[in-house]
N, C-alpha and C. Protein backbone atom coordinates (compact mmCIF):
# COMPACT_ATOMS: atom_id res chain seq x y z
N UNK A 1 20.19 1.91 8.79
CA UNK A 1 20.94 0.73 8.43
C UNK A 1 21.66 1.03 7.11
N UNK A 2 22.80 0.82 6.77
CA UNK A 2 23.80 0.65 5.56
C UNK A 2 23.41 -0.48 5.10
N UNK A 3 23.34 -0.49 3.64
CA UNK A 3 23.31 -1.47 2.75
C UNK A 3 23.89 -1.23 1.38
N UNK A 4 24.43 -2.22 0.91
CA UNK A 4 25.20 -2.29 -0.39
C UNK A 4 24.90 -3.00 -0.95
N UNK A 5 23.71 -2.23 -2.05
CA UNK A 5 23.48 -3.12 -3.39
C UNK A 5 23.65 -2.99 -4.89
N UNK A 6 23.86 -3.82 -5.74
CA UNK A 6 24.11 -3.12 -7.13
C UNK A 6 22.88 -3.20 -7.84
N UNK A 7 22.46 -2.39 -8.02
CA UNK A 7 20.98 -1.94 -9.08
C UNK A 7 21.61 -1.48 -9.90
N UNK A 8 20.67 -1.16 -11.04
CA UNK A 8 21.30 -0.63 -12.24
C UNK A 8 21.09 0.74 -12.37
N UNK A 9 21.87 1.30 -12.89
CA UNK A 9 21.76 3.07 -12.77
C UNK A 9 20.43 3.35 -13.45
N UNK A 10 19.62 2.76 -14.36
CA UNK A 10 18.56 3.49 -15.10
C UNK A 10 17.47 2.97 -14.37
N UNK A 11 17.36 2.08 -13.43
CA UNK A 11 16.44 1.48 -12.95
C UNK A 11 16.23 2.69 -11.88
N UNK A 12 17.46 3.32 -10.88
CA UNK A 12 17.97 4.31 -9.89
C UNK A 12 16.97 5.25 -10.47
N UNK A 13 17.55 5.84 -11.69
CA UNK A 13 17.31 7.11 -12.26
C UNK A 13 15.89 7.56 -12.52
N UNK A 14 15.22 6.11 -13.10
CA UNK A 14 13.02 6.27 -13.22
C UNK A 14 12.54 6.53 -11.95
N UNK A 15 13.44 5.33 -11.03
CA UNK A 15 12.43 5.98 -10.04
C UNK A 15 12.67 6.87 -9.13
N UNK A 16 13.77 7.82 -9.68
CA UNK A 16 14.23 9.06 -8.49
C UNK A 16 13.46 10.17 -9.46
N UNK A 17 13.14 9.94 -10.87
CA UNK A 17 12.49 10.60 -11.42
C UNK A 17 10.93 10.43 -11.29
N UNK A 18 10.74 9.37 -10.99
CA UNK A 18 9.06 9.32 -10.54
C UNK A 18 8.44 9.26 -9.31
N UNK A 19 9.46 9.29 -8.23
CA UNK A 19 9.10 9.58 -7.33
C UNK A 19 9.69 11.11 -6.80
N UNK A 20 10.06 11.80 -7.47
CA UNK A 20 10.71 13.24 -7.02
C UNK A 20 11.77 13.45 -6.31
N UNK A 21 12.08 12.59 -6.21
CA UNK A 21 13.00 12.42 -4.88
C UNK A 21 14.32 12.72 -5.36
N UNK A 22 14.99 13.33 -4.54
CA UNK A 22 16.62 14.01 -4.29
C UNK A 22 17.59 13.49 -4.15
N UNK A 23 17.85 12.34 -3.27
CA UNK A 23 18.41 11.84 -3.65
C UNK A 23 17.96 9.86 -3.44
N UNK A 24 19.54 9.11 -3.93
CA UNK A 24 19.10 7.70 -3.65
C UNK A 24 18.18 7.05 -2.13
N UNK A 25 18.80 7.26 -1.46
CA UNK A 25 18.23 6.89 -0.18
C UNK A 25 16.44 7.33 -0.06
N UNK A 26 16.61 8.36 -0.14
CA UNK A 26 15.10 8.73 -0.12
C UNK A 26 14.14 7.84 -1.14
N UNK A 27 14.98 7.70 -2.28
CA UNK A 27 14.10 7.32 -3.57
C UNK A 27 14.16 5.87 -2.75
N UNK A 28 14.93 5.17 -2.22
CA UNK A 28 14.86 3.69 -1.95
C UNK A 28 13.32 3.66 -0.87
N UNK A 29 13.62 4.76 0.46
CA UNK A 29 12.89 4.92 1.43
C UNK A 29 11.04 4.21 0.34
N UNK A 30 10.52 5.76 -0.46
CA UNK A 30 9.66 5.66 -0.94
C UNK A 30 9.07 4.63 -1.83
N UNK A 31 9.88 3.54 -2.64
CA UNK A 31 9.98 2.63 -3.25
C UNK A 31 9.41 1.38 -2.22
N UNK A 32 10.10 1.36 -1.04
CA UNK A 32 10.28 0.24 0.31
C UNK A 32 8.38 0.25 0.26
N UNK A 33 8.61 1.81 1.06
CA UNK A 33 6.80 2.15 1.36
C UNK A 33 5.65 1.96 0.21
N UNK A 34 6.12 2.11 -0.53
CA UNK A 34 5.05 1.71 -1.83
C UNK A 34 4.97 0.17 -2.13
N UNK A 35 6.04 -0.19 -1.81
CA UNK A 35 5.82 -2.15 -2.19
C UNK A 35 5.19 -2.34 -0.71
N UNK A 36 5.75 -2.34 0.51
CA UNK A 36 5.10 -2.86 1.43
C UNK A 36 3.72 -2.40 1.57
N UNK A 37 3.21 -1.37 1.57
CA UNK A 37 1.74 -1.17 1.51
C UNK A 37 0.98 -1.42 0.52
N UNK A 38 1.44 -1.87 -0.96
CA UNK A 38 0.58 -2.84 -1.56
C UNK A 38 1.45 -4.61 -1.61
N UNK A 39 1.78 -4.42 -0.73
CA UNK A 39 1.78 -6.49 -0.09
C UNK A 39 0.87 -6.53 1.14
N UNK A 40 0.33 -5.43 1.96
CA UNK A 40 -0.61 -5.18 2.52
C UNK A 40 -1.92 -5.21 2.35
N UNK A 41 -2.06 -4.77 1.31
CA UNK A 41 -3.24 -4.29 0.50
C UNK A 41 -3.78 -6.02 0.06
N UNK A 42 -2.61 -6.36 -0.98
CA UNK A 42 -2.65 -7.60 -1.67
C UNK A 42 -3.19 -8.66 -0.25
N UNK A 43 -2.77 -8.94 0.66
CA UNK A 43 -2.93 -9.76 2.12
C UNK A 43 -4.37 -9.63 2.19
N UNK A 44 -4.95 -8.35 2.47
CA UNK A 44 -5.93 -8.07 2.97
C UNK A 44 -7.08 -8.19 1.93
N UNK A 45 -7.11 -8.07 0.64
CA UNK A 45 -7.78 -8.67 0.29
C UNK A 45 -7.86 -10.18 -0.30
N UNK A 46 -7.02 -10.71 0.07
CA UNK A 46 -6.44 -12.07 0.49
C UNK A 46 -7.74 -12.52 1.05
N UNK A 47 -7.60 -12.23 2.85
CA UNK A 47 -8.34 -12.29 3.44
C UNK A 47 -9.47 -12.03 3.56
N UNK A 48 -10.24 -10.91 2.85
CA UNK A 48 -11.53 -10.69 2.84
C UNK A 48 -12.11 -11.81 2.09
N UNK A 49 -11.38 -12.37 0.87
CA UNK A 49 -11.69 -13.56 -0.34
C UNK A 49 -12.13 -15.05 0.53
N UNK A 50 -11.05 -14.69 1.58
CA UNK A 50 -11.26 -16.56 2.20
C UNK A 50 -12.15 -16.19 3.26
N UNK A 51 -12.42 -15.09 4.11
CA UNK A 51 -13.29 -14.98 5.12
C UNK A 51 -14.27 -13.61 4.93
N UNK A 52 -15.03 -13.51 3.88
CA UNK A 52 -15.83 -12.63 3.41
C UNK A 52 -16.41 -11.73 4.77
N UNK A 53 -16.53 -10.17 4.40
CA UNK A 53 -16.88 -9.44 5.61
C UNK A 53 -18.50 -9.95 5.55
N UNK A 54 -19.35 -10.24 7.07
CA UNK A 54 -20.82 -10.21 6.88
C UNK A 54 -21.53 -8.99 7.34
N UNK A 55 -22.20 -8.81 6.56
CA UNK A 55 -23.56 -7.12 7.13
C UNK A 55 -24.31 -7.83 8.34
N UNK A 56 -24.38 -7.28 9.25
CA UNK A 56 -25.45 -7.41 10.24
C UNK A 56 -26.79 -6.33 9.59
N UNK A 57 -27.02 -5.28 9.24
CA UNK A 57 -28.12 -5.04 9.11
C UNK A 57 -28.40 -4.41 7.55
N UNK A 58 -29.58 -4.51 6.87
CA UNK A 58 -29.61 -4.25 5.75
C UNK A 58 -29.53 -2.72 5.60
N UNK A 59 -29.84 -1.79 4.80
CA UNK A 59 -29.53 -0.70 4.73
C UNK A 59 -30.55 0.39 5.19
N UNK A 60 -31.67 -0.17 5.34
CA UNK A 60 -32.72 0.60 5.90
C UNK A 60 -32.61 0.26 6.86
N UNK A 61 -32.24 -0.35 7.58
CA UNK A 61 -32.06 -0.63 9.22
C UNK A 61 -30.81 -0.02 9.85
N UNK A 62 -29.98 0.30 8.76
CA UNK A 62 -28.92 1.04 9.13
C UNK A 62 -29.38 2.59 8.90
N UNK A 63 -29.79 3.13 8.41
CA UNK A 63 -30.76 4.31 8.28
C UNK A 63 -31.36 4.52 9.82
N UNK A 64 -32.24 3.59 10.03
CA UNK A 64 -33.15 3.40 10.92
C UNK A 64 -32.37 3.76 12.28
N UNK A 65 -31.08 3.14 12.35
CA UNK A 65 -30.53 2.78 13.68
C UNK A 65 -29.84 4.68 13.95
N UNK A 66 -29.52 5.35 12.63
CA UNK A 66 -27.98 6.00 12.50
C UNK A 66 -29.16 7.12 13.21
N UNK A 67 -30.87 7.20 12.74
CA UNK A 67 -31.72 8.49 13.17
C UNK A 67 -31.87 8.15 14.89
N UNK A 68 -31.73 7.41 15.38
CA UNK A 68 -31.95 7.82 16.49
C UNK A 68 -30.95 8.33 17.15
């Protein structure tokens, strides 16, 4: 997809310098993937907060179960 946006050149420049990257497009690519997988991250422990994970077995029973 083409897109036309105006960012600012020094904003461009940190993160083509901190992410290694060659050129703009790529640096945008890696930028995209780094915010969306921590709005992921952020969600999910979202969700663990409102619906807490439960243990079915304590830890010696998980021992117990893993030897047979």
């Amino acid at each position: 997809m083409k897109v036309t946006a105006i960012i600012p050149d020094e904003l461009i420049a940190e993160a083509m310098e901190l992410s290694k990257a060659d050129t703009i497009t790529e640096t945008v690519k890696i930028a995209l993937i780094a915010y969306i997988r921590t709005q992921k991250i952020k969600q999910l422990g979202a969700t663990v907060l409102n619906e807490p994970l439960a243990f079915r077995y304590a830890s010696k029973e998980l021992r117990d179960l893993n030897r047979e």
